[in-house]
C-alpha atoms as a PDB file:
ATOM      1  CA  UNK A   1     116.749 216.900  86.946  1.00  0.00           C
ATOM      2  CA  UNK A   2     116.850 224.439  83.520  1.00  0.00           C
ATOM      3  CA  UNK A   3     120.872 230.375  82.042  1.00  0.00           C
ATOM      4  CA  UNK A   4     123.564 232.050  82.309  1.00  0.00           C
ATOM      5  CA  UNK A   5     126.626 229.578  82.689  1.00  0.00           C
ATOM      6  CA  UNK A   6     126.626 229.643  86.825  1.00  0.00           C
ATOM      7  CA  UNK A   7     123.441 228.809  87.034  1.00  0.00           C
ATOM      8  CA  UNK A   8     122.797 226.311  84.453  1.00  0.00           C
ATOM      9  CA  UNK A   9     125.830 224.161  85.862  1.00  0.00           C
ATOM     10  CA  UNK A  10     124.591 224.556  89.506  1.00  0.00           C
ATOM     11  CA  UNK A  11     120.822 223.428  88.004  1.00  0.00           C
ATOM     12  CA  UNK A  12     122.568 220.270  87.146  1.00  0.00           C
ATOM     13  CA  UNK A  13     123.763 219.693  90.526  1.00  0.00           C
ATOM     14  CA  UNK A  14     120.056 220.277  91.643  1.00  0.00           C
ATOM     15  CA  UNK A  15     118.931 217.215  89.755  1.00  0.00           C
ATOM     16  CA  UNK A  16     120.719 214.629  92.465  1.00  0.00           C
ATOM     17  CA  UNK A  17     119.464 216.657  95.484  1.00  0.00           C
ATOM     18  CA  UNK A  18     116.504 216.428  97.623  1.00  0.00           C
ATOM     19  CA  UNK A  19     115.380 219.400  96.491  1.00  0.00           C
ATOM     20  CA  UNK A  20     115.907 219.663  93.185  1.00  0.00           C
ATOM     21  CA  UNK A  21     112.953 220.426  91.189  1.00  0.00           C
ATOM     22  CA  UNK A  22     111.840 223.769  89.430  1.00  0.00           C
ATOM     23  CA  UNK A  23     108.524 224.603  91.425  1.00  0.00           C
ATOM     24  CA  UNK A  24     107.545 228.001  93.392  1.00  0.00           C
ATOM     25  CA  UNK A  25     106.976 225.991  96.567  1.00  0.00           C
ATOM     26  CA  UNK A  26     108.756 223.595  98.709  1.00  0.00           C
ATOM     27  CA  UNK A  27     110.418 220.378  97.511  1.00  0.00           C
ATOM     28  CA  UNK A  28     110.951 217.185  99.187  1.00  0.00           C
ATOM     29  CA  UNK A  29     113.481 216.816 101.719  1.00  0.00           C
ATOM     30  CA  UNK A  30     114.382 213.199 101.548  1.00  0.00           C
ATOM     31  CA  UNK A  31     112.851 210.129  99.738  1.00  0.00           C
ATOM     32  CA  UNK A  32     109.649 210.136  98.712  1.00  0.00           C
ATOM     33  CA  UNK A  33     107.207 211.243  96.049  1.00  0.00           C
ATOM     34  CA  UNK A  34     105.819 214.685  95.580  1.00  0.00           C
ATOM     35  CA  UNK A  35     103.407 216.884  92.995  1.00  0.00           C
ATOM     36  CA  UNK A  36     102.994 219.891  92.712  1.00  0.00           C
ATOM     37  CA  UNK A  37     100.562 222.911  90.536  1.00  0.00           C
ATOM     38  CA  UNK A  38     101.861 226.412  90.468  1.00  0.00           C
ATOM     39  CA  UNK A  39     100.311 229.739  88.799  1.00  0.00           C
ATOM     40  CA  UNK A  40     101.702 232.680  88.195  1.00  0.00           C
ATOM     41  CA  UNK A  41      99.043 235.034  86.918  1.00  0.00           C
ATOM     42  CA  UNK A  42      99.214 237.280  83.461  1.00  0.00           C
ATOM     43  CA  UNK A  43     102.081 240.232  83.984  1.00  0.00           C
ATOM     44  CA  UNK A  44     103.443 242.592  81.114  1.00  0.00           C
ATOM     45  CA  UNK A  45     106.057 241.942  78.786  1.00  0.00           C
ATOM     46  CA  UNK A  46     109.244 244.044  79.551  1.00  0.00           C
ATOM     47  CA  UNK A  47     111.070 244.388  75.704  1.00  0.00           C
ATOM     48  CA  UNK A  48     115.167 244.909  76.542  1.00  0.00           C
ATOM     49  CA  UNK A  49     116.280 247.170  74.425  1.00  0.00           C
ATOM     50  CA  UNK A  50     114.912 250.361  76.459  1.00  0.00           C
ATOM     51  CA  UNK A  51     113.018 248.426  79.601  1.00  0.00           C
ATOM     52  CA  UNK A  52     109.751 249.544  78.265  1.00  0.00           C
ATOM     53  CA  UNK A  53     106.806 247.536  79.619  1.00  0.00           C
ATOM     54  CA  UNK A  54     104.472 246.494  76.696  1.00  0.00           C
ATOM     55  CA  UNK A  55     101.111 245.883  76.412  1.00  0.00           C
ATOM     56  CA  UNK A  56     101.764 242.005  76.094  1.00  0.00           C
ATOM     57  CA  UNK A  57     101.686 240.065  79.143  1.00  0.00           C
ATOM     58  CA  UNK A  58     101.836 236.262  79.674  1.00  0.00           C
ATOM     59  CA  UNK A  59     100.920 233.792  82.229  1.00  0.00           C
ATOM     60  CA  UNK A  60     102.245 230.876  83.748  1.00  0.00           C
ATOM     61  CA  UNK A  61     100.902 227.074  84.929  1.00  0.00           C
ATOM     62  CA  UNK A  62     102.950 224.762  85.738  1.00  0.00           C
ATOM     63  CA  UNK A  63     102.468 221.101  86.987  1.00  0.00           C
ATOM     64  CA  UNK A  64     105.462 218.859  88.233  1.00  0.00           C
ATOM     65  CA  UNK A  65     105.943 215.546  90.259  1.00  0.00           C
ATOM     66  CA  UNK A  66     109.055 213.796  91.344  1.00  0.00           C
ATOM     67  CA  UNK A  67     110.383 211.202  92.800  1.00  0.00           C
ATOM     68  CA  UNK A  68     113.280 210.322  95.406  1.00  0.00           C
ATOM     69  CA  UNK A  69     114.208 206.940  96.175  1.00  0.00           C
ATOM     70  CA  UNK A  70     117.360 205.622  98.506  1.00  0.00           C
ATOM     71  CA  UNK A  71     118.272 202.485  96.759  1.00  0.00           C
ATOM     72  CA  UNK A  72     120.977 201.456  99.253  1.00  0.00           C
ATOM     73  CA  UNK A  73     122.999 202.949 102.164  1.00  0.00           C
ATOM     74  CA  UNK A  74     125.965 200.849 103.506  1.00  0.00           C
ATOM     75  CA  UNK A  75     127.762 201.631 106.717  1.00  0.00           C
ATOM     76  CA  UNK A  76     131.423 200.147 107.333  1.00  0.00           C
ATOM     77  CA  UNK A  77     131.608 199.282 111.099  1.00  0.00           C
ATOM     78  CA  UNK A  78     134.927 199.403 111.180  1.00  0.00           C
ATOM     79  CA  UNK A  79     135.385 202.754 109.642  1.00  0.00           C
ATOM     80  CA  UNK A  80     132.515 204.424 109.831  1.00  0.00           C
ATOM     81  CA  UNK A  81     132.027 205.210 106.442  1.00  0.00           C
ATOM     82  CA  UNK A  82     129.049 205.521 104.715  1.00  0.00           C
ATOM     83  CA  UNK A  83     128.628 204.601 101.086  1.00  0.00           C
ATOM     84  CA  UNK A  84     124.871 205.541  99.998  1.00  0.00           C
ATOM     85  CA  UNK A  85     123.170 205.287  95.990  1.00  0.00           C
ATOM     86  CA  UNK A  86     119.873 207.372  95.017  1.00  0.00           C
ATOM     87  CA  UNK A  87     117.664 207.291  92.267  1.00  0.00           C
ATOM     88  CA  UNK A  88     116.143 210.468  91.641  1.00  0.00           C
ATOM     89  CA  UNK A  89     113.076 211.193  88.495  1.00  0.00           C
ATOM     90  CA  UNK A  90     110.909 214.197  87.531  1.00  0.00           C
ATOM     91  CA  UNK A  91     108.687 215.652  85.291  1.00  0.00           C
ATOM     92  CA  UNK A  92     107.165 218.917  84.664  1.00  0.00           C
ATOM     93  CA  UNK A  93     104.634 220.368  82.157  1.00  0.00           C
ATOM     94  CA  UNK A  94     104.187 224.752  81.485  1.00  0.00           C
ATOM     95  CA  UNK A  95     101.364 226.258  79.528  1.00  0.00           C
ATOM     96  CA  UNK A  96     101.881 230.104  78.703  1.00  0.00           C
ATOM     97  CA  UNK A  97      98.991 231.878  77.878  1.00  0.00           C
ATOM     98  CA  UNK A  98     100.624 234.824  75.269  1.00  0.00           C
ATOM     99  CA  UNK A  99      98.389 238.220  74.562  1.00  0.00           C
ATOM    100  CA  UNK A 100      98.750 240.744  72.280  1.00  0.00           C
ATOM    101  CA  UNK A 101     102.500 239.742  71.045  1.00  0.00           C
ATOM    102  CA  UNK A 102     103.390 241.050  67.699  1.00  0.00           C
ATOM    103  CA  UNK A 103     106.107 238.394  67.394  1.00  0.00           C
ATOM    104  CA  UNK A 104     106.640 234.760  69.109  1.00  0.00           C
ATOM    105  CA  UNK A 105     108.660 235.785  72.217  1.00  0.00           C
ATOM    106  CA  UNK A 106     107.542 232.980  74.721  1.00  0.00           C
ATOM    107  CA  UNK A 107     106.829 229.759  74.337  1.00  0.00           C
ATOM    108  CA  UNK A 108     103.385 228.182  74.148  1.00  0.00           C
ATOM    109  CA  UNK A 109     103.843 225.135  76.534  1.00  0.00           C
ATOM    110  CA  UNK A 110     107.436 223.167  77.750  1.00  0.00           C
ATOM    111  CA  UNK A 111     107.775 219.761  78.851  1.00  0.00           C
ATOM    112  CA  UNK A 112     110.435 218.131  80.675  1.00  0.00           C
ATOM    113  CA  UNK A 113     111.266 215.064  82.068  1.00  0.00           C
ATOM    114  CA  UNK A 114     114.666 213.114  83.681  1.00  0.00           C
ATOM    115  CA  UNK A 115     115.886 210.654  85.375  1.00  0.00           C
ATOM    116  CA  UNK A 116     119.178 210.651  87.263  1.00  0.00           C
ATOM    117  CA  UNK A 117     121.237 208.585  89.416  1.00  0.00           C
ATOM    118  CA  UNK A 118     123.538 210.059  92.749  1.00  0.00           C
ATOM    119  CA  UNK A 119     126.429 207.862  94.515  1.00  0.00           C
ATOM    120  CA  UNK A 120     127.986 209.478  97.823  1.00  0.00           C
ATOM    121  CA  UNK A 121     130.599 208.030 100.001  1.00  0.00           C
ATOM    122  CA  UNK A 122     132.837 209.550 102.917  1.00  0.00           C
ATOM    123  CA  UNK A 123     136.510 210.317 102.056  1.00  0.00           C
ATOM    124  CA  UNK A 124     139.128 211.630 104.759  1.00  0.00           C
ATOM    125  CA  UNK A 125     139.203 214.617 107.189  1.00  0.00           C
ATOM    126  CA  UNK A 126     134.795 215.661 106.879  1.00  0.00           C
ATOM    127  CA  UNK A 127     135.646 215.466 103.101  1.00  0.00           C
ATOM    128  CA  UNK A 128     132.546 213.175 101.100  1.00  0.00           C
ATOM    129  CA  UNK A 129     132.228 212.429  97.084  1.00  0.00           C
ATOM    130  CA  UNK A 130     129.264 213.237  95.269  1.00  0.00           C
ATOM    131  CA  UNK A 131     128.600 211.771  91.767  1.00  0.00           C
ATOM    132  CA  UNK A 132     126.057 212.362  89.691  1.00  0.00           C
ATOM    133  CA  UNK A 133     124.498 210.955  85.948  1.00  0.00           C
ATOM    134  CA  UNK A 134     121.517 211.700  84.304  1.00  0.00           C
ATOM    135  CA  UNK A 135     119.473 211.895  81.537  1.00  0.00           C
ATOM    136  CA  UNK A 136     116.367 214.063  79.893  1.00  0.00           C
ATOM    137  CA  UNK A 137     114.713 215.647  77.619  1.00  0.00           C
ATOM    138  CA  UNK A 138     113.507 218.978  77.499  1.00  0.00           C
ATOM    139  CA  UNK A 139     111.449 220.644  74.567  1.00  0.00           C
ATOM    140  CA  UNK A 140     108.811 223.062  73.205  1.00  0.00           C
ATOM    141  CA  UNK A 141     106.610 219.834  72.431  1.00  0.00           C
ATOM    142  CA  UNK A 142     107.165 221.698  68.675  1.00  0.00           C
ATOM    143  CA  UNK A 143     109.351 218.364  67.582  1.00  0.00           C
ATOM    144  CA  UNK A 144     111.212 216.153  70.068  1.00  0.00           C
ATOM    145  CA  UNK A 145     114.608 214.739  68.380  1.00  0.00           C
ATOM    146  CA  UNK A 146     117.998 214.534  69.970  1.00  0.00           C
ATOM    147  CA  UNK A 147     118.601 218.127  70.394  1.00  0.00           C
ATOM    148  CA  UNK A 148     116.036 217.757  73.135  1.00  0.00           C
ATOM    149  CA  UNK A 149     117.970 215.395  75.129  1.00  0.00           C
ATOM    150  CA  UNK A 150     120.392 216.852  77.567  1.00  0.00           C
ATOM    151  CA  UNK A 151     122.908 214.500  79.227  1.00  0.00           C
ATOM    152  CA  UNK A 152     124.583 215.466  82.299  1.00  0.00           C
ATOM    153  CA  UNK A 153     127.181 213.940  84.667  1.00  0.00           C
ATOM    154  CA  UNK A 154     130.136 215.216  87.433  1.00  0.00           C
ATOM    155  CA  UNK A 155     131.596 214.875  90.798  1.00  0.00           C
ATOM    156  CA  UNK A 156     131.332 217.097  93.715  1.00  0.00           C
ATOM    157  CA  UNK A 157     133.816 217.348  96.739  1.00  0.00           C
ATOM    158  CA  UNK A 158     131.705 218.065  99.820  1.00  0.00           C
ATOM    159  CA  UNK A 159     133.394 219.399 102.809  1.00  0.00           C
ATOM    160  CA  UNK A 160     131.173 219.153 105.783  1.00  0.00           C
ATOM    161  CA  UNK A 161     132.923 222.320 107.827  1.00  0.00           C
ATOM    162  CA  UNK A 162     130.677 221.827 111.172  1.00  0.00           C
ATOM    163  CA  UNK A 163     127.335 220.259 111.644  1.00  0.00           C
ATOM    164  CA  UNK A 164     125.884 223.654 109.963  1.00  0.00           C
ATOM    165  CA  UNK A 165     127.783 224.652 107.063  1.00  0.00           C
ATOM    166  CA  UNK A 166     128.889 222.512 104.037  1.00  0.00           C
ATOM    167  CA  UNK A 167     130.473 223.430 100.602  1.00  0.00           C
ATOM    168  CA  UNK A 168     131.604 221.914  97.513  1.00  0.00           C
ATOM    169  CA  UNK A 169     133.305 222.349  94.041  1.00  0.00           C
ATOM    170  CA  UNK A 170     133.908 220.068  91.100  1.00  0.00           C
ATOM    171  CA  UNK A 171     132.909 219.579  87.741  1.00  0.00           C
ATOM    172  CA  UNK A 172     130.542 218.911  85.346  1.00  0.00           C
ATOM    173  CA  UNK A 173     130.447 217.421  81.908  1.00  0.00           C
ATOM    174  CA  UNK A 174     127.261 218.316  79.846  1.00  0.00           C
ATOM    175  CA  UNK A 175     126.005 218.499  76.291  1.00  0.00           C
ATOM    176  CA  UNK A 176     123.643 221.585  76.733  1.00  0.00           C
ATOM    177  CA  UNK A 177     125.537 223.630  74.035  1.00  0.00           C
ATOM    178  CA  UNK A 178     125.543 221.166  71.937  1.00  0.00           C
ATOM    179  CA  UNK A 179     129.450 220.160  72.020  1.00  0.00           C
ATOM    180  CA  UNK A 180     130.219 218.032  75.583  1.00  0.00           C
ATOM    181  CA  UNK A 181     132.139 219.825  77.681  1.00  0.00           C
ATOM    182  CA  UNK A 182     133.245 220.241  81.250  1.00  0.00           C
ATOM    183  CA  UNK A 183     132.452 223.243  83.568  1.00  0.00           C
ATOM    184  CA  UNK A 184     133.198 224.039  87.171  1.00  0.00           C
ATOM    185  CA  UNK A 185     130.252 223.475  89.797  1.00  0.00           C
ATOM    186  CA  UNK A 186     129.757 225.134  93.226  1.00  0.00           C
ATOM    187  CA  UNK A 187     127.510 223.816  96.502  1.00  0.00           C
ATOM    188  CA  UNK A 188     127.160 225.919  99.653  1.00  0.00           C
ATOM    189  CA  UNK A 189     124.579 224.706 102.301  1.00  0.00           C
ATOM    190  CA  UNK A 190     123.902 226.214 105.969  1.00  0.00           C
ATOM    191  CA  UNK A 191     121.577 225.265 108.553  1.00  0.00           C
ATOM    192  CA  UNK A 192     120.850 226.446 111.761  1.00  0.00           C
ATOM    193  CA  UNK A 193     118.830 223.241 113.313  1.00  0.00           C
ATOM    194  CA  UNK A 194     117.361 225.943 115.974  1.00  0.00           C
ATOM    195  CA  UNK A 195     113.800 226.371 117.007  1.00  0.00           C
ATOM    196  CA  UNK A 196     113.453 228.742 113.882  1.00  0.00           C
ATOM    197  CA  UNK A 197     115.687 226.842 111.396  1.00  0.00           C
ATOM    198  CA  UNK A 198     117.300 228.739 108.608  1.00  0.00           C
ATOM    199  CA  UNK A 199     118.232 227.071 105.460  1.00  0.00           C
ATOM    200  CA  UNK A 200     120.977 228.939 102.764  1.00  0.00           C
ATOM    201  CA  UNK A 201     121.864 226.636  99.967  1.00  0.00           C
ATOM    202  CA  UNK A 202     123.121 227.693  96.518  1.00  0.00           C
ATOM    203  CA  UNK A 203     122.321 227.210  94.572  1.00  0.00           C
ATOM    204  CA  UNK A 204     118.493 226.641  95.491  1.00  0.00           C
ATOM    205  CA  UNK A 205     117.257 229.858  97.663  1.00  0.00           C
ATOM    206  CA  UNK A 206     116.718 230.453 101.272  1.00  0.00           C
ATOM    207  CA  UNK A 207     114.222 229.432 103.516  1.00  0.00           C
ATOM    208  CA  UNK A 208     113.795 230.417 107.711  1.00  0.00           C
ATOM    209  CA  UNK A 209     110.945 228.195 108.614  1.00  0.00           C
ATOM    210  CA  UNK A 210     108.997 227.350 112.233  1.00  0.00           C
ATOM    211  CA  UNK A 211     107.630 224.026 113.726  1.00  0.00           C
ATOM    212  CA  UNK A 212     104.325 226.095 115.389  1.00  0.00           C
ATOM    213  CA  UNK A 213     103.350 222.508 115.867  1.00  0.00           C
ATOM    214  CA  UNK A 214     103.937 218.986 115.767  1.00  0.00           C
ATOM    215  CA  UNK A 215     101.344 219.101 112.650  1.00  0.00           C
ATOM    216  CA  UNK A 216     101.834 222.630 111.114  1.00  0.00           C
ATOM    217  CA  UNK A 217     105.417 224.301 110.182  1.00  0.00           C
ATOM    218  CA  UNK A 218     105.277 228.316 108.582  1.00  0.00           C
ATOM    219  CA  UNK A 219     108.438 229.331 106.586  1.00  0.00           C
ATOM    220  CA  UNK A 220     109.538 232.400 104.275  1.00  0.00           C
ATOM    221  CA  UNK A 221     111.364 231.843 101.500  1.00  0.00           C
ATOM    222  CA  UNK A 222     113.422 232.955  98.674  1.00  0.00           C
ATOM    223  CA  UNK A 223     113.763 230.294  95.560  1.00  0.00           C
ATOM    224  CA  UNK A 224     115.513 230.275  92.561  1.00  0.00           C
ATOM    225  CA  UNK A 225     114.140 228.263  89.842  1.00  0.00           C
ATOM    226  CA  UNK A 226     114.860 227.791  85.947  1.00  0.00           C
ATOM    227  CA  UNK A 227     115.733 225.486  82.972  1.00  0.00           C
ATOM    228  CA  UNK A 228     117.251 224.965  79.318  1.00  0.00           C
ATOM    229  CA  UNK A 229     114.794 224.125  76.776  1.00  0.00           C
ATOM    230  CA  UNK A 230     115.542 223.221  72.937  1.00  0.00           C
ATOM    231  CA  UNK A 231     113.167 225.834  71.143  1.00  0.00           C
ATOM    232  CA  UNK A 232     112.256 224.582  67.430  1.00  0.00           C
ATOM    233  CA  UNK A 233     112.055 227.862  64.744  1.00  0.00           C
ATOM    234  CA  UNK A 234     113.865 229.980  66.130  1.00  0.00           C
ATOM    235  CA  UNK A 235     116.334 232.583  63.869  1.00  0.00           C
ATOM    236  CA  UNK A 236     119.669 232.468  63.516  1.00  0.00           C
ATOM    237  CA  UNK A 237     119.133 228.743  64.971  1.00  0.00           C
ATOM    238  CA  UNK A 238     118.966 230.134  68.556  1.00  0.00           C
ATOM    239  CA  UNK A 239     117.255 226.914  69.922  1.00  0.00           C
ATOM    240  CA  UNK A 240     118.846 226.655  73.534  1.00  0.00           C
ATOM    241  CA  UNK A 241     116.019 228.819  75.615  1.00  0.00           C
ATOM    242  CA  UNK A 242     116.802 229.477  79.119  1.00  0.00           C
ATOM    243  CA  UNK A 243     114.015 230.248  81.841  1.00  0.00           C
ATOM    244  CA  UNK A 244     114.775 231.808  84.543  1.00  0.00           C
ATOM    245  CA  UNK A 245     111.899 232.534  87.941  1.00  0.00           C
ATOM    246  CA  UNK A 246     112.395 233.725  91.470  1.00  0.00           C
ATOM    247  CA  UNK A 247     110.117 233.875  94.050  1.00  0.00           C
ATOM    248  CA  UNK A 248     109.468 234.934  97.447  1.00  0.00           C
ATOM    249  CA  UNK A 249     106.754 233.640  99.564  1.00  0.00           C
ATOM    250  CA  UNK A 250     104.998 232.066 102.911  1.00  0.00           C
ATOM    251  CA  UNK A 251     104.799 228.309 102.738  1.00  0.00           C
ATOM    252  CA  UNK A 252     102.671 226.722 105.101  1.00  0.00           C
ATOM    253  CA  UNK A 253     103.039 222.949 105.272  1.00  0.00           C
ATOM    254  CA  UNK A 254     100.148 220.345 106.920  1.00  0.00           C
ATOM    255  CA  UNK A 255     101.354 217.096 108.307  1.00  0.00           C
ATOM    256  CA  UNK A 256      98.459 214.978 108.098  1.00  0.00           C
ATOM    257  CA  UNK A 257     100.176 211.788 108.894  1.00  0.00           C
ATOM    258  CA  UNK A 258     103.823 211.033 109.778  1.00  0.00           C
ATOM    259  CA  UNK A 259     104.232 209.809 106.145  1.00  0.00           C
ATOM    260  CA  UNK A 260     101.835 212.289 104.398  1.00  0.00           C
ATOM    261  CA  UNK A 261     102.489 216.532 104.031  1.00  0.00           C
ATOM    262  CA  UNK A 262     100.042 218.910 102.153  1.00  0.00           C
ATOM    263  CA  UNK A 263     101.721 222.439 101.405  1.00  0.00           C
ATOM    264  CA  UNK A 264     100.197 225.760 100.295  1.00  0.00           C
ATOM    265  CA  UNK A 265     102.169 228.392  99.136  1.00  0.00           C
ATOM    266  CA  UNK A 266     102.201 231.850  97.848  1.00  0.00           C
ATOM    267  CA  UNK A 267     103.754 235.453  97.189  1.00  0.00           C
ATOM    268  CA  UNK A 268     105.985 237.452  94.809  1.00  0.00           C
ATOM    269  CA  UNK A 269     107.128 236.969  91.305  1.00  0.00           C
ATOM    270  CA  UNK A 270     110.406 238.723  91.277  1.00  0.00           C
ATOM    271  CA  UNK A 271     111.965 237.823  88.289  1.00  0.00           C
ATOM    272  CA  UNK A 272     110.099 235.988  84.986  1.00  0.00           C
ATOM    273  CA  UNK A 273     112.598 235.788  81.659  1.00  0.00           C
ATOM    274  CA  UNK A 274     113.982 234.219  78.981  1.00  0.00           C
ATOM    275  CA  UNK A 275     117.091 234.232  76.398  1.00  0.00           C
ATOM    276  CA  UNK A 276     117.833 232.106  73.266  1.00  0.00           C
ATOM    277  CA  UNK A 277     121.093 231.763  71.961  1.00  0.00           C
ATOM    278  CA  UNK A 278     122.733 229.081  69.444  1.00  0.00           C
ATOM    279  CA  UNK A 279     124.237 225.950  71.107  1.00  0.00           C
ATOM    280  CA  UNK A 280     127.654 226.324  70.793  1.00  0.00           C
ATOM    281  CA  UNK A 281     130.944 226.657  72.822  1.00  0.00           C
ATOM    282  CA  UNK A 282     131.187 230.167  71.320  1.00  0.00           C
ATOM    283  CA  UNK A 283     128.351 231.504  72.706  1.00  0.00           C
ATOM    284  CA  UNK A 284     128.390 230.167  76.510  1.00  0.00           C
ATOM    285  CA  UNK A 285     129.627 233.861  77.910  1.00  0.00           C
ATOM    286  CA  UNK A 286     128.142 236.008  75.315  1.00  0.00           C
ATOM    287  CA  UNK A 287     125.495 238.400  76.186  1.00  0.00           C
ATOM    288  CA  UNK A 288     121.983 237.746  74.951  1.00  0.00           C
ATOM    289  CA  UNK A 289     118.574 239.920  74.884  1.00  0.00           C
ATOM    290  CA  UNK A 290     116.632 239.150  77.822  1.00  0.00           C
ATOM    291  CA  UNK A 291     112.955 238.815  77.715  1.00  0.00           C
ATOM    292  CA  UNK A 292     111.419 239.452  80.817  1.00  0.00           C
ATOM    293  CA  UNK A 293     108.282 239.596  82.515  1.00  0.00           C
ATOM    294  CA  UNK A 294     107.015 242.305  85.279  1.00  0.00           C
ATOM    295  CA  UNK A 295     106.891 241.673  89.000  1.00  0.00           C
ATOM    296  CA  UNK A 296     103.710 239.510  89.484  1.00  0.00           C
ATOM    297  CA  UNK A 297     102.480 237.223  92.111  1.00  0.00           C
ATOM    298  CA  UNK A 298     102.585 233.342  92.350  1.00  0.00           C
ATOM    299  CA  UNK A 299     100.344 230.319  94.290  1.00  0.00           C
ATOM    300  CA  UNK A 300     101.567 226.607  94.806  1.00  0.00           C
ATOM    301  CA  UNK A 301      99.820 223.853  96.244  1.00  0.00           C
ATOM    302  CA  UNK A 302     101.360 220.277  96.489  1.00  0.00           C
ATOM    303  CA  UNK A 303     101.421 216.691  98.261  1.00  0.00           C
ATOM    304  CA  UNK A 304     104.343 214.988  99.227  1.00  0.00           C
ATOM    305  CA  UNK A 305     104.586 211.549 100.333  1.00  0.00           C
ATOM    306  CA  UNK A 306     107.542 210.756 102.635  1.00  0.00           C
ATOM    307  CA  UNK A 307     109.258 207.063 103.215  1.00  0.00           C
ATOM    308  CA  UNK A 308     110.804 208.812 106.555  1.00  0.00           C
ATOM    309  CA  UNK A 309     108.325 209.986 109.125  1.00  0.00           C
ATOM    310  CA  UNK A 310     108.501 213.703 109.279  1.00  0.00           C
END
């Protein structure tokens, strides 16, 4: 269901959406099953003390799947409410090929895998709750113990402004730094539902895509992608890793059947880094040494099985 604070807390908000998992390419939109393979070819290592690119590079691979279900959706007649529960899993696997490193900087390989549970319901005036649990682990494969699980929960208040634009704040109580603790969320979503539909939803990206045809749709698209890992031997017991990626890129999605999508996807590597720091309360704000990777290039291929017809 991974910073600096904003976007670690808005990561955890990704975990009970449709579209929550950390891939270069497009995620499901509604129930269903998808996986996906991404690679992100070898690009220099950028040291941050001075910017200096280095003669170490890395590269990325990355395979994911997930799963959306819609366990029940309840409608009072008399009100018109709608009370709805989802059940939302995924997994993902990275391999990082390292050259020419004179110390461990990135990891070797990451795992990850969660499983999380969403309740919405309509309150008054466009206003709807959004709760949210779940439950993962997240680790170097180095040792898996509980400093690899991360537990998350919190409530959202959605207001639906028009049939466009949403937005939403609340909270969020998680035990990434170690300590459980409660931190404000944020949700903004806008969609155009034209003939070329634009998408803007934080935290997530944006995407402008086109129906060419009833069996083809092109779209462009910015995404913003990441994670917390626990790192094992690390100094000065900076174990929390965070992973940050964004991408831009043309996705081109097949509909082969009503029930059945193939995507292909590729573009720019903006943004590749990483930052350790201990987990602790103390050291949620502070300012960390970020290890980044040059401007590269990405590919994404995936298939997506839907339980609505698309």
């Amino acid at each position: 269901m991974k910073l600096s604070p904003c976007l670690l807390l808005v990561g955890v908000l990704l975990l009970f959406s449709s579209s929550l998992f950390a891939q270069a390419g497009p995620s499901l939109s509604g129930p269903g099953i998808s996986f996906q393979a991404d690679y992100l070819p070898a690009t220099h290592y950028i040291r941050p003390e001075d910017s200096v690119k280095m003669p170490a590079n890395s590269s990325t691979r990355r395979y994911s799947g997930s799963a959306f279900f819609q366990l029940s959706s309840n409608i009072d007649t008399a009100t018109g409410k709608v009370r709805i529960w989802n059940l939302g899993m995924e997994g993902s696997y990275l391999t990082f090929n390292n050259q020419l490193y004179e110390k461990s900087i990135m990891p070797k390989e990451l795992a990850g895998g969660s499983i999380g549970i969403q309740h919405i319901r309509n309150l008054r005036n466009n206003w709807s709750l959004m709760a949210m649990l779940s439950a993962g682990v997240y680790t170097d494969m180095e040792a898996i113990t509980y400093n690899d699980v991360f537990i998350n929960g919190g409530v959202i208040f959605i207001k639906q402004h028009n049939k466009r634009f949403s937005y939403g704040i609340g909270g969020v109580l998680t035990n990434t730094f170690g300590t459980p603790m409660i931190l404000p969320a944020l949700m903004v979503k806008y969609k155009t539902n034209s003939k070329i539909d634009l998408q803007i939803a934080i935290p997530e990206g944006i995407r402008a895509s086109y129906r060419v045809h009833q069996l083809y749709e092109a779209a462009l698209a910015l995404r913003l992608n990441g994670g917390s890992y626990d790192i094992e031997n690390r100094p000065d017991n900076e174990r929390l890793m965070a992973y940050r990626e964004v991408t831009t890129g043309i996705e081109n999605t097949l509909f082969l059947t009503r029930f059945l999508s193939l995507n292909v996807s590729g573009g720019a590597a903006l943004l590749r880094s990483v930052d350790y720091r201990s987990k602790s309360i103390s050291n949620i704000f502070s300012t960390k040494p970020e290890h980044r990777l040059a401007t590269g290039w990405y590919v994404n291929a995936g298939i997506r099985f839907h339980f609505k017809p698309q």
